[in-house]
C-alpha atoms as a PDB file:
ATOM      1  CA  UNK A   1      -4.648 -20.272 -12.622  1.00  0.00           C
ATOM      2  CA  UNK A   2      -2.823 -22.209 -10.016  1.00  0.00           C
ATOM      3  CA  UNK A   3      -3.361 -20.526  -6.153  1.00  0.00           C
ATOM      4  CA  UNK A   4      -1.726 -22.919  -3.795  1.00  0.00           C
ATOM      5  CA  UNK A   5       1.155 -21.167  -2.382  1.00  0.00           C
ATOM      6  CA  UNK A   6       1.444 -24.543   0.019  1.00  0.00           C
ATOM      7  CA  UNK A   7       2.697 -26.134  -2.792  1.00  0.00           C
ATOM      8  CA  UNK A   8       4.544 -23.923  -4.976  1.00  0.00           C
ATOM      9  CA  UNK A   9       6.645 -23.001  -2.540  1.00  0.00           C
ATOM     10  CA  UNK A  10       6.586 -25.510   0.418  1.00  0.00           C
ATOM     11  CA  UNK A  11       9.101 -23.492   3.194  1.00  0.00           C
ATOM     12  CA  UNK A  12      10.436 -20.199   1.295  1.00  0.00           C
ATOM     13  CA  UNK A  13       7.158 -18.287   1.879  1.00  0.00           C
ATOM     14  CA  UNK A  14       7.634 -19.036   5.637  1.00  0.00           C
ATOM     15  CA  UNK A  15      11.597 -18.376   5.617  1.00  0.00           C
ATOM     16  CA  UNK A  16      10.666 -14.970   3.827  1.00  0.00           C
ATOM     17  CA  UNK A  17       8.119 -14.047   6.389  1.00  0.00           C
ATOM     18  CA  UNK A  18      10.219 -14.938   9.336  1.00  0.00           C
ATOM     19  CA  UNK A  19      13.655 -13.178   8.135  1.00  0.00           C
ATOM     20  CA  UNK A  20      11.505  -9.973   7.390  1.00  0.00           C
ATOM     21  CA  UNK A  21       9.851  -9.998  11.266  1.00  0.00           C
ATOM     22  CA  UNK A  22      13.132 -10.782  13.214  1.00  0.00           C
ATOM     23  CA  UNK A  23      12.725  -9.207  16.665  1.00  0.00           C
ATOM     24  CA  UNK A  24       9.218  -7.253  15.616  1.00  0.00           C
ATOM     25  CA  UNK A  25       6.970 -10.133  17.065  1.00  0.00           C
ATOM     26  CA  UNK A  26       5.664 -11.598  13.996  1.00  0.00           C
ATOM     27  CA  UNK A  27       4.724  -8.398  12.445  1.00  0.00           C
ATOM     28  CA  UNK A  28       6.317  -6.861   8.739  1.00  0.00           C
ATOM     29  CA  UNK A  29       5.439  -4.655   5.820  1.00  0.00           C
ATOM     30  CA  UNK A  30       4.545  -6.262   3.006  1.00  0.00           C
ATOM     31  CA  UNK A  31       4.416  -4.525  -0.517  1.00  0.00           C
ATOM     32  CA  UNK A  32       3.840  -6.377  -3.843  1.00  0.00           C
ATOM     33  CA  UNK A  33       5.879  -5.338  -6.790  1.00  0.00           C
ATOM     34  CA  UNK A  34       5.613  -6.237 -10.630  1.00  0.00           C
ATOM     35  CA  UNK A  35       8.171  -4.979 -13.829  1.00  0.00           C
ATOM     36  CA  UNK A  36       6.157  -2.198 -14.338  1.00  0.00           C
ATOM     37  CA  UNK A  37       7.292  -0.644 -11.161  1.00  0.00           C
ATOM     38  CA  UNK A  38      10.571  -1.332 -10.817  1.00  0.00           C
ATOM     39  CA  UNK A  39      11.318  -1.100 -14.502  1.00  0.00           C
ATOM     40  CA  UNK A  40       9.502   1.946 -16.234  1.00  0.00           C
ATOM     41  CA  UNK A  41      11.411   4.224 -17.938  1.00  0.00           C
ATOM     42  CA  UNK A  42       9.213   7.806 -17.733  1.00  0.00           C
ATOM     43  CA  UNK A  43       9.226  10.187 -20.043  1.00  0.00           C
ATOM     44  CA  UNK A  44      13.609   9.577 -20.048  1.00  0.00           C
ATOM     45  CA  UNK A  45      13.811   9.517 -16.855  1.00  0.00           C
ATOM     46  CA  UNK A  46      15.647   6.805 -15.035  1.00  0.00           C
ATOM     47  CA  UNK A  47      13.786   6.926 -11.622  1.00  0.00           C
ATOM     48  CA  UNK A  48      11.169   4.674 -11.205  1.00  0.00           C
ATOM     49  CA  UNK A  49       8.040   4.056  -8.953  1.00  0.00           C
ATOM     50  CA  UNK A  50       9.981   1.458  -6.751  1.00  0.00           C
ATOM     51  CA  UNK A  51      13.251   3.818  -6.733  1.00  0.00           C
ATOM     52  CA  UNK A  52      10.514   6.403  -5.708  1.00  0.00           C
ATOM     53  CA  UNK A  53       9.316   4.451  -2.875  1.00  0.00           C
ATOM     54  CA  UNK A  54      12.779   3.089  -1.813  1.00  0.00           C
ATOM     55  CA  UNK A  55      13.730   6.536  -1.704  1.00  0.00           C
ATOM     56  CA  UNK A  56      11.485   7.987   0.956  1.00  0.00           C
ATOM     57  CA  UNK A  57      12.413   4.933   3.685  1.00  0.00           C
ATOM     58  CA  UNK A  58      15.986   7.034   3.293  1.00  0.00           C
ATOM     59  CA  UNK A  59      14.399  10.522   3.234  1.00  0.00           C
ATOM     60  CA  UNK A  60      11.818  10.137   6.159  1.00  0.00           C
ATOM     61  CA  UNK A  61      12.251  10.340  10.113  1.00  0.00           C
ATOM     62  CA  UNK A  62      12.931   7.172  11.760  1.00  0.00           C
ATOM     63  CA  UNK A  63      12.155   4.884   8.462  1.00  0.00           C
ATOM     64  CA  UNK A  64      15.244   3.733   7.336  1.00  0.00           C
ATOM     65  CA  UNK A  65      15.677   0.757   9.467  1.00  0.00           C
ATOM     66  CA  UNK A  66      12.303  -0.516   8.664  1.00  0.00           C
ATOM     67  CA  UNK A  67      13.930  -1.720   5.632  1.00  0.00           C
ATOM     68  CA  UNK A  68      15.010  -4.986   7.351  1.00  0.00           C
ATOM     69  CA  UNK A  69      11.340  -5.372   7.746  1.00  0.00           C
ATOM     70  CA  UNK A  70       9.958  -4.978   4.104  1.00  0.00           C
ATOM     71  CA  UNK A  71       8.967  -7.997   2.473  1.00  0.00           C
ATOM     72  CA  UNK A  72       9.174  -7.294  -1.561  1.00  0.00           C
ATOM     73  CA  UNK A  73       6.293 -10.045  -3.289  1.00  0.00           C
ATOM     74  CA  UNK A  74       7.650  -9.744  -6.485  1.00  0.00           C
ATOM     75  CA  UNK A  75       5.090 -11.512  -8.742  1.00  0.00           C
ATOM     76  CA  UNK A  76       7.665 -11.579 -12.147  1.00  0.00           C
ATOM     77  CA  UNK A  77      11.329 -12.345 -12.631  1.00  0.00           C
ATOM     78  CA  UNK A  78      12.451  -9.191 -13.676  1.00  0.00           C
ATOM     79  CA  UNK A  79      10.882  -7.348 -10.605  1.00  0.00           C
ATOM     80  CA  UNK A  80      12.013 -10.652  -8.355  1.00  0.00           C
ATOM     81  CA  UNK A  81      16.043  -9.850  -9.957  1.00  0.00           C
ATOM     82  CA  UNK A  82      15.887  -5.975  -9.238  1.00  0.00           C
ATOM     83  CA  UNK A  83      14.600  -6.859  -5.566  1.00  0.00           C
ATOM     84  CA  UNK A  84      17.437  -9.246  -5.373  1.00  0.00           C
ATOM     85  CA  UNK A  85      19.848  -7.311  -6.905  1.00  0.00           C
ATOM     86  CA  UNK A  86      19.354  -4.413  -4.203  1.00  0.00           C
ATOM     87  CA  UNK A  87      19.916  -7.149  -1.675  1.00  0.00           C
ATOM     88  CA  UNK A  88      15.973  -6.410  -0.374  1.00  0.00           C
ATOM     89  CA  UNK A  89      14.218  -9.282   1.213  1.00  0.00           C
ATOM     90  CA  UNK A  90      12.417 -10.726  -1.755  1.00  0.00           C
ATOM     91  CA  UNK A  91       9.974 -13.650  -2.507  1.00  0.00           C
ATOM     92  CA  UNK A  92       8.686 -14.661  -5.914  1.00  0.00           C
ATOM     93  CA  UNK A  93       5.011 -15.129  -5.903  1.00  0.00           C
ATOM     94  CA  UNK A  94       4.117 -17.186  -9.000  1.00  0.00           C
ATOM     95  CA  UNK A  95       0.589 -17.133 -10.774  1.00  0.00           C
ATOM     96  CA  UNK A  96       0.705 -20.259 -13.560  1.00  0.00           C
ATOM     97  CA  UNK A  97      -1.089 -18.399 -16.761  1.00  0.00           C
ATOM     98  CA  UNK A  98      -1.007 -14.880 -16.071  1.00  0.00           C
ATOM     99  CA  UNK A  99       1.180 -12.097 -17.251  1.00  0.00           C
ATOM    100  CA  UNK A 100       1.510  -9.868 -14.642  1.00  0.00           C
ATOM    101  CA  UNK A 101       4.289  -7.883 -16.277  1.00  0.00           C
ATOM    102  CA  UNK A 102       3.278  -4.664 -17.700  1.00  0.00           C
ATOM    103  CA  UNK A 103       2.118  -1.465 -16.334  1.00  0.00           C
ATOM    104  CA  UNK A 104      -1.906  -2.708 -15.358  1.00  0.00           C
ATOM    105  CA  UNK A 105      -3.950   0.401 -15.998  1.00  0.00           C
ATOM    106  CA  UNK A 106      -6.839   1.212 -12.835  1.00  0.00           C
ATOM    107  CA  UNK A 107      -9.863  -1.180 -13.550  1.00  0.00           C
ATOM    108  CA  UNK A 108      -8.300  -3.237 -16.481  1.00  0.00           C
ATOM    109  CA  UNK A 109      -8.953  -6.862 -16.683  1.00  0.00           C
ATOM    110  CA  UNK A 110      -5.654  -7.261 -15.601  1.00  0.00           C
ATOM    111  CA  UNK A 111      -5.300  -4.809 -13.130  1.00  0.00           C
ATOM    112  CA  UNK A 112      -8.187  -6.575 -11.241  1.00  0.00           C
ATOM    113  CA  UNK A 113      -6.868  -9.907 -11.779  1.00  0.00           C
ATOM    114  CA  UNK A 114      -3.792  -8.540  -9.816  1.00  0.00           C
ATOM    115  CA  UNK A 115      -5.471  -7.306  -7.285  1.00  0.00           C
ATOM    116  CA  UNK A 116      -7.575 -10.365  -6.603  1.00  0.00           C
ATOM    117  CA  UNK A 117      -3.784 -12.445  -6.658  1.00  0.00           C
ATOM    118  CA  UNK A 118      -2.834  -9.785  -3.670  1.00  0.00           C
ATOM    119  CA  UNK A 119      -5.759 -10.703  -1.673  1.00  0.00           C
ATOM    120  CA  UNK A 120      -5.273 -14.346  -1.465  1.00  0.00           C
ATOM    121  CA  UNK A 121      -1.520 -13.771  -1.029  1.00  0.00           C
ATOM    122  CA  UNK A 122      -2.187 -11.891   2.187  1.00  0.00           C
ATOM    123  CA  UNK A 123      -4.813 -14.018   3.230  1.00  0.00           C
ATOM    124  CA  UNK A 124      -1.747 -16.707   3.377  1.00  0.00           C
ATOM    125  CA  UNK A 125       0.079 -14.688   5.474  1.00  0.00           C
ATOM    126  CA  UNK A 126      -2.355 -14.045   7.714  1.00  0.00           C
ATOM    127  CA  UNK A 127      -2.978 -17.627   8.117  1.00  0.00           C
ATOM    128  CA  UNK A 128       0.614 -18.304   9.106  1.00  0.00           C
ATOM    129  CA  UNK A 129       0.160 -16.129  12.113  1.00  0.00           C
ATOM    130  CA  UNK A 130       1.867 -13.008  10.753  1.00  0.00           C
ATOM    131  CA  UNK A 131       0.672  -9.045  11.257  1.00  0.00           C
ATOM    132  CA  UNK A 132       1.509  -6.757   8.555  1.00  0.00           C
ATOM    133  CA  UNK A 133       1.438  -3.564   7.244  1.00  0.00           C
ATOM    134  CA  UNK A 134       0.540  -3.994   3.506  1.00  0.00           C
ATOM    135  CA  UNK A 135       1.683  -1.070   1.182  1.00  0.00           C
ATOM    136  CA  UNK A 136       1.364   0.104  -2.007  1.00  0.00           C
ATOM    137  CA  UNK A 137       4.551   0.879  -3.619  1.00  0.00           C
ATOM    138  CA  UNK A 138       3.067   4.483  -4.482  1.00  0.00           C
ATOM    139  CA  UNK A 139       3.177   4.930  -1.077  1.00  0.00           C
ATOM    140  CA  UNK A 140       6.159   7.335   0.342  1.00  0.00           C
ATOM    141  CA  UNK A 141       7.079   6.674   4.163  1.00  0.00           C
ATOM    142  CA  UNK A 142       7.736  10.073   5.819  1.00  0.00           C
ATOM    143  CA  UNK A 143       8.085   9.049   8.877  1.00  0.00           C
ATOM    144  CA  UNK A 144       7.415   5.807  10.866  1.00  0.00           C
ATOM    145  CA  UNK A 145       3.523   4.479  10.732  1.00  0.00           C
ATOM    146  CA  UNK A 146       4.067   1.997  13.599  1.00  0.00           C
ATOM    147  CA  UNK A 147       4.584   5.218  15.712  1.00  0.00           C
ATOM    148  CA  UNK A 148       0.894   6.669  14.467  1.00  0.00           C
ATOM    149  CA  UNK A 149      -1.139   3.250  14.216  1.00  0.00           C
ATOM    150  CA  UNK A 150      -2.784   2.572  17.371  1.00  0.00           C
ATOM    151  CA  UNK A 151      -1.043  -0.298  19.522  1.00  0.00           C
ATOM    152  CA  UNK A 152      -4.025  -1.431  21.241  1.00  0.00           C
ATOM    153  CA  UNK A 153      -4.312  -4.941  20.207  1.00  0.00           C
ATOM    154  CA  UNK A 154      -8.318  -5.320  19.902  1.00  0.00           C
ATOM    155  CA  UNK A 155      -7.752  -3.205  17.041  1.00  0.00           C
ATOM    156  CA  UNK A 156      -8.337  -6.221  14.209  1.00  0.00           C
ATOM    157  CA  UNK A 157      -7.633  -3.643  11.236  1.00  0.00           C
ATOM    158  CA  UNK A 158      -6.657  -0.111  10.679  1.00  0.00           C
ATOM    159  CA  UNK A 159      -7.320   1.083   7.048  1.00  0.00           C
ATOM    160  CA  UNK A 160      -6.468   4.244   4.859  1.00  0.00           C
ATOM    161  CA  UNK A 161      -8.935   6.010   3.379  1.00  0.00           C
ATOM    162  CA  UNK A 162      -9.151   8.777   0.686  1.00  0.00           C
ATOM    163  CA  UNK A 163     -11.745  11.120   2.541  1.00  0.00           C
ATOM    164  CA  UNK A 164     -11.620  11.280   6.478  1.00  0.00           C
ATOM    165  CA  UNK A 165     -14.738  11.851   7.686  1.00  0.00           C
ATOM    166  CA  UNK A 166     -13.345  13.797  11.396  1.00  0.00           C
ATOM    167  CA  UNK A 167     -14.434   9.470  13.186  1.00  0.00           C
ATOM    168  CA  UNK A 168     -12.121   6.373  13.267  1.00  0.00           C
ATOM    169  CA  UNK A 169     -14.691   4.183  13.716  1.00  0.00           C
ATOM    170  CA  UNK A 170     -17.921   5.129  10.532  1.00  0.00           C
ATOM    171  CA  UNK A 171     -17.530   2.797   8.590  1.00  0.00           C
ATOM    172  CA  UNK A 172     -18.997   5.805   6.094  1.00  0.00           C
ATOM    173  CA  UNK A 173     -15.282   6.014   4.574  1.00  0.00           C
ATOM    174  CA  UNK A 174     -13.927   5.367   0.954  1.00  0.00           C
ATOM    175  CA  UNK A 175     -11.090   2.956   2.059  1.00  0.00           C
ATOM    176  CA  UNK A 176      -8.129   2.645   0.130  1.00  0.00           C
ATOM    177  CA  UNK A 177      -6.621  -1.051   0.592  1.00  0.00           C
ATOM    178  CA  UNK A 178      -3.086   0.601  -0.808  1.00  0.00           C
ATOM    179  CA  UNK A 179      -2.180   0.932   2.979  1.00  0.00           C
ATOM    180  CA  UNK A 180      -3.661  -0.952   5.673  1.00  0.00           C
ATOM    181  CA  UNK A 181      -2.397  -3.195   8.805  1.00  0.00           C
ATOM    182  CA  UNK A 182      -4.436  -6.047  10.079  1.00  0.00           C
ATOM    183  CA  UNK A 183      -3.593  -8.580  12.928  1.00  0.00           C
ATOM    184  CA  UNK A 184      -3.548 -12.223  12.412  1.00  0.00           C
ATOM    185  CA  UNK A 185      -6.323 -13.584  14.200  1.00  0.00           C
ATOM    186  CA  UNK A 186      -9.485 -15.958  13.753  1.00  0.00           C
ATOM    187  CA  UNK A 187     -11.988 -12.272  12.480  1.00  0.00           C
ATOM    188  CA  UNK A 188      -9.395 -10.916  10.526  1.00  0.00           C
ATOM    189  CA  UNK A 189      -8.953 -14.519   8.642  1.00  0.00           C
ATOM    190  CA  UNK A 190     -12.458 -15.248   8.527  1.00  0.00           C
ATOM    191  CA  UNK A 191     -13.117 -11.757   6.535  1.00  0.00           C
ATOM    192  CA  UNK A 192      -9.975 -12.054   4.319  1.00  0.00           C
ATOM    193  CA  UNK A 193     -11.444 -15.159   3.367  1.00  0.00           C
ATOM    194  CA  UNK A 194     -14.876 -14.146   2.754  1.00  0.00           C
ATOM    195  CA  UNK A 195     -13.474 -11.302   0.866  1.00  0.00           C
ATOM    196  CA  UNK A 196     -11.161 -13.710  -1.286  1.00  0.00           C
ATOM    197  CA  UNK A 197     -14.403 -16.014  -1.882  1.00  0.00           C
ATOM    198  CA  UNK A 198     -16.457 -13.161  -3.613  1.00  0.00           C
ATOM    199  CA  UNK A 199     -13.906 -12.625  -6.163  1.00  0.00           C
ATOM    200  CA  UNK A 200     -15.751 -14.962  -9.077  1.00  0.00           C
ATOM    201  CA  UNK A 201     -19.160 -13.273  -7.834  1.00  0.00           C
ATOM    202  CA  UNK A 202     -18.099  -9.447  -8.618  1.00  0.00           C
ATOM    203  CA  UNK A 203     -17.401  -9.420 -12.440  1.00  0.00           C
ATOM    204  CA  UNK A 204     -15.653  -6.007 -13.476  1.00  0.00           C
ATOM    205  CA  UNK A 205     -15.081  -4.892  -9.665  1.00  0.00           C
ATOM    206  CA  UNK A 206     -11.739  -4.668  -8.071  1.00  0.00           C
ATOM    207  CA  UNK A 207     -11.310  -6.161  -4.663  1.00  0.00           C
ATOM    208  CA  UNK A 208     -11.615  -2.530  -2.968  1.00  0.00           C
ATOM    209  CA  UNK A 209     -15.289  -2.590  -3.937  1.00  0.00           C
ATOM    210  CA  UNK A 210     -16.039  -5.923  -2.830  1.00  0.00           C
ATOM    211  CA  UNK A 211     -14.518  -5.193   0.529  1.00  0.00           C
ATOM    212  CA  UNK A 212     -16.686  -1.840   0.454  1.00  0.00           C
ATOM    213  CA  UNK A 213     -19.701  -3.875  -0.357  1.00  0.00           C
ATOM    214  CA  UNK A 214     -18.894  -6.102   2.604  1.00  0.00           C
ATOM    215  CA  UNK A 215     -18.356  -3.265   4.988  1.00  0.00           C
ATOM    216  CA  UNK A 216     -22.189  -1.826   3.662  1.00  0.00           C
ATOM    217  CA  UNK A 217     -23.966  -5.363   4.475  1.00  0.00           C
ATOM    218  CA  UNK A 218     -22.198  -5.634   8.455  1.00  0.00           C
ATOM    219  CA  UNK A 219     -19.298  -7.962   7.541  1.00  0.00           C
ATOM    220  CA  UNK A 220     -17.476  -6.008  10.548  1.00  0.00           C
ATOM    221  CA  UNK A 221     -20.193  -6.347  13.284  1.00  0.00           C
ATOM    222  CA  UNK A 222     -20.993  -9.563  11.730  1.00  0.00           C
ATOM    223  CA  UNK A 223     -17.811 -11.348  12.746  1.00  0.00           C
ATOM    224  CA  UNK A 224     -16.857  -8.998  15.398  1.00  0.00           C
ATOM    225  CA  UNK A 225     -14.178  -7.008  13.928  1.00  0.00           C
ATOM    226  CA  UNK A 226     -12.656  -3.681  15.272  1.00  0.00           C
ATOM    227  CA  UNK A 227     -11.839  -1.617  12.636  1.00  0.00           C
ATOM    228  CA  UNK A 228      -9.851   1.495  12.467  1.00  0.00           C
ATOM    229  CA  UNK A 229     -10.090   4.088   9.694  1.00  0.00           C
ATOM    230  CA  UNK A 230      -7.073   6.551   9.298  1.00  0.00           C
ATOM    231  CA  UNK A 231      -6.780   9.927   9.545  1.00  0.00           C
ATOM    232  CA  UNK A 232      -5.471  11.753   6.268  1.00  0.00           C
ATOM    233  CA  UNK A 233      -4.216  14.410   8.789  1.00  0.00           C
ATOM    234  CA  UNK A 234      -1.253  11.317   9.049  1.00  0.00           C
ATOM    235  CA  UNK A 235      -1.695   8.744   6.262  1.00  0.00           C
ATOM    236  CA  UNK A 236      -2.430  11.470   3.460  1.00  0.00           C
ATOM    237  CA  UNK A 237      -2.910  11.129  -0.444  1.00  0.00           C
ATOM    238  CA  UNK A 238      -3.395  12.569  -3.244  1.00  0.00           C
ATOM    239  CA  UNK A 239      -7.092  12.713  -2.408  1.00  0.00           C
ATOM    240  CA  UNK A 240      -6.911  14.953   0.654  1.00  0.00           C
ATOM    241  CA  UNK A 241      -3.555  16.068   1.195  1.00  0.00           C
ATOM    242  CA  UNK A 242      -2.344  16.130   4.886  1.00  0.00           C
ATOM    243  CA  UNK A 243      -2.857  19.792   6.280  1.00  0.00           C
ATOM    244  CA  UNK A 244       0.515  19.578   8.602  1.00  0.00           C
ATOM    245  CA  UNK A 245       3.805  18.915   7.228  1.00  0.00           C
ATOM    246  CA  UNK A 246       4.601  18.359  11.191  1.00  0.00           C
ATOM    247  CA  UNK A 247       1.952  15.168  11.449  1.00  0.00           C
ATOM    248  CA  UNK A 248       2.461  13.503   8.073  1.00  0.00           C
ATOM    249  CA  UNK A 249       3.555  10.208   7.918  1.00  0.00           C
ATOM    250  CA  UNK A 250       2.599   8.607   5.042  1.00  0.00           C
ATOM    251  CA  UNK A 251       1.196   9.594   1.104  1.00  0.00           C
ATOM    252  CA  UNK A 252      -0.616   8.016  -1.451  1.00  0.00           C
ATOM    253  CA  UNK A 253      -0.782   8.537  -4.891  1.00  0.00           C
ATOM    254  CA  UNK A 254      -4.368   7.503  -4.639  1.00  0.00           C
ATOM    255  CA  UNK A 255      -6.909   9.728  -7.423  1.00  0.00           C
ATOM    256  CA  UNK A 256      -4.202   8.808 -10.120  1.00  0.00           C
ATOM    257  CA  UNK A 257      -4.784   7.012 -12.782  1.00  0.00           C
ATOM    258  CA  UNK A 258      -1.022   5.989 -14.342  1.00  0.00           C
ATOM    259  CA  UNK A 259       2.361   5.556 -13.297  1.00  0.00           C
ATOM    260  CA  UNK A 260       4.266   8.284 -15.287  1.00  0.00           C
ATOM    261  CA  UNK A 261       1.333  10.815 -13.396  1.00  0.00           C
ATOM    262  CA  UNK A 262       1.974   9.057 -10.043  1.00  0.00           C
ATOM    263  CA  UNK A 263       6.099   9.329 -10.508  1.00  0.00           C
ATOM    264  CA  UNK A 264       5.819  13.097 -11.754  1.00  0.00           C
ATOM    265  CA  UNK A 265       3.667  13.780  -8.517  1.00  0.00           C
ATOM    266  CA  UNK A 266       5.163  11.836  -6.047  1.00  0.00           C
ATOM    267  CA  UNK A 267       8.556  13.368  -7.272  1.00  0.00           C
ATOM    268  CA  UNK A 268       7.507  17.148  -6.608  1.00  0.00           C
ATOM    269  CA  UNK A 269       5.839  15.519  -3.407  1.00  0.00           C
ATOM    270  CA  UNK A 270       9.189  14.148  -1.874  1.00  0.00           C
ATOM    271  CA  UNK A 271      10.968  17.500  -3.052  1.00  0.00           C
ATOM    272  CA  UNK A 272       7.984  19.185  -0.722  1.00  0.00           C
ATOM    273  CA  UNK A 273       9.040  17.045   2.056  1.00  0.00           C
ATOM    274  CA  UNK A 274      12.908  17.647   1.753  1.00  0.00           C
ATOM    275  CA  UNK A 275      12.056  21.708   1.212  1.00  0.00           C
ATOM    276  CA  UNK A 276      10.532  21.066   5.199  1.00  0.00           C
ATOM    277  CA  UNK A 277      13.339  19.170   6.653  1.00  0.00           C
ATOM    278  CA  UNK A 278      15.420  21.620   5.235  1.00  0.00           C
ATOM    279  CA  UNK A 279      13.921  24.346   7.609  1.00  0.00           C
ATOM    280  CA  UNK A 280      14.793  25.626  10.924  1.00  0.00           C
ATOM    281  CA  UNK A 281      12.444  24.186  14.183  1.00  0.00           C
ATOM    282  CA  UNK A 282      10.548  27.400  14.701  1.00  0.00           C
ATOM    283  CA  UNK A 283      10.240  28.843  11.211  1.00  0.00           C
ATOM    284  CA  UNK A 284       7.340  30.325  10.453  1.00  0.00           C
ATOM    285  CA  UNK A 285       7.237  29.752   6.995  1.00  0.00           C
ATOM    286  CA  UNK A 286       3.857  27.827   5.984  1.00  0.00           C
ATOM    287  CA  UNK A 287       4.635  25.259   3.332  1.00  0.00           C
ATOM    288  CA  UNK A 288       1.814  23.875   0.830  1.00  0.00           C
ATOM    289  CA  UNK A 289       1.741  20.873  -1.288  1.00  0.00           C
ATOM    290  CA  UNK A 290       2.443  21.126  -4.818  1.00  0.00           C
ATOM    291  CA  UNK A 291      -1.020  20.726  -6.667  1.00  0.00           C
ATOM    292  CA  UNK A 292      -0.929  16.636  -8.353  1.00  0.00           C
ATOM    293  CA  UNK A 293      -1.676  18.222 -11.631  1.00  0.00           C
ATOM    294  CA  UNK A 294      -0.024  15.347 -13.891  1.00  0.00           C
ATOM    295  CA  UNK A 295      -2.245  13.018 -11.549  1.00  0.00           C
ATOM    296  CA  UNK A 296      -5.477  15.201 -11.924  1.00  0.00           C
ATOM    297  CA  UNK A 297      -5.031  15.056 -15.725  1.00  0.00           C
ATOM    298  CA  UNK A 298      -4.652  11.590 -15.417  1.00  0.00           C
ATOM    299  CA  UNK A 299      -8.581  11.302 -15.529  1.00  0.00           C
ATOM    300  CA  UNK A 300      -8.773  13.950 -18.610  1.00  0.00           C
ATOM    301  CA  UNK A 301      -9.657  16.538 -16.465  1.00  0.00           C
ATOM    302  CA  UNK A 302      -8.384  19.961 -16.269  1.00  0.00           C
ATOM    303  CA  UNK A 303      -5.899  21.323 -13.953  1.00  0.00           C
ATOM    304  CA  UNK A 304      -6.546  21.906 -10.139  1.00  0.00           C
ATOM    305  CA  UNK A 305      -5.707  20.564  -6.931  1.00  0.00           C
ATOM    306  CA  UNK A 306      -6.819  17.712  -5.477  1.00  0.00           C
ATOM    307  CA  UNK A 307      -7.613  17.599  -2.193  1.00  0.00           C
END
């Protein structure tokens, strides 16, 4: 499997990176997208996981011109021509010998191979001297993250998690590396590429696990890292849903197993969200999450709510 970006690509990784960070000081959001996502027809209906995601820069508060700052990796043609064809910024990410295609089920051979292809890719970019926000595309963007992530610049990396555990700083929490923003700089390279170097070491574990399995043995005191981990009360998922309609900025279809579960979800999610914008400033109507049942029996399990 070829890995050298350097020379696949000589200058349109760099041209794609600058265009995307015009005017926000070397910093973009990055999200990697395959046919899967943009593609999937569910159940008959012609929305998709990317159209999904797309969606919700247009729906939330102060998102939509972060657009011009999305980077789409699209790591197959056809995902590479829908990007292109919505006149996104796009870049191609080629892996010689791998099909990364279809819809990669959680903790499939495949799905971990993907994963592993993400890491290095970002490592790249962090090596080029670029900060970024690196989403999932089952991630909907409510309102404006930049305006929630702390702008304090010791800060290496600020990290999602699935539980939060009421302190920014134990490095007790589940991450979630669906959402995450790290600064380029010597630490944050140096564990990217420690991370990336464990990959033929951790046989049936996806890159998450490793990265946990780093954060239990010190890697963040080790190279001197300062390390965020962020509140669900704003970056919310399907895990532990945010409790305040008024704070919520981002969520994740984290707990989910599929993408026809994570669509069906996300959908009566983003109908939530326009039920509150719909409502006066000082109603007093209290509005709850629909339950992520189609997500919940994902996992074969019965009906309830998550979170």
């Amino acid at each position: 499997m070829s890995m050298n970006i350097n020379e696949a690509y000589g200058d349109d990784l760099e041209k794609a990176l600058a265009k995307a960070s015009k005017g926000n000081n070397k910093t973009l959001i990055i999200a990697i997208v395959n046919k899967a996502y943009v593609e999937q027809d569910v159940k008959g209906d012609a929305i998709t996981m990317f159209d999904l995601f797309l969606s919700s820069f247009w729906l939330g508060e102060g998102t939509r011109s972060l657009i011009d700052n999305l980077l789409i990796v699209a790591v197959d043609q056809i995902a590479y021509d829908r990007c292109r064809f919505l006149r996104l910024n796009c870049f191609r990410l080629e892996t010689n010998g791998v099909d990364f295609e279809g819809e990669k089920i959680y903790m499939s051979q495949e799905f971990i191979k993907m994963m592993w292809r993400r890491t290095f890719f970002l490592l790249e970019v962090l090596k080029r001297g670029y900060n970024f926000i690196f989403t999932d595309t089952d991630v909907m963007w409510l309102r404006n993250p930049f305006e929630k992530l702390s702008k304090n610049e010791t800060e290496d990396l600020q990290i999602s998690v699935d539980i939060y555990l009421d302190d920014p700083w134990s490095e007790k929490h589940l991450i979630n590396t669906g959402f995450f923003f790290v600064r380029s700089n010597n630490k944050t390279i140096s564990l990217f590429d420690t991370w990336y170097g464990k990959k033929d070491n951790s046989t049936r574990k996806k890159e998450q696990d490793v990265l946990l399995d780093l954060i239990e043995s010190g890697i963040f005191g080790h190279l001197g890292l300062k390390v965020r981990f962020l509140d669900t009360l704003y970056f919310s998922g399907f895990c532990q849903d945010s409790k305040d309609f008024m704070e919520v900025t981002t969520i994740h279809a984290n707990c989910c197993r599929s993408i026809t579960a994570k669509v069906a979800d996300l959908k009566a999610s983003l109908h939530d969200w326009k039920q509150f914008r719909k409502l006066e400033t000082n109603s007093i109507i209290n509005l709850h999450w629909t339950s992520h049942d189609w997500c919940w029996q994902s996992w074969g399990r019965p009906n309830r709510t998550i979170g």
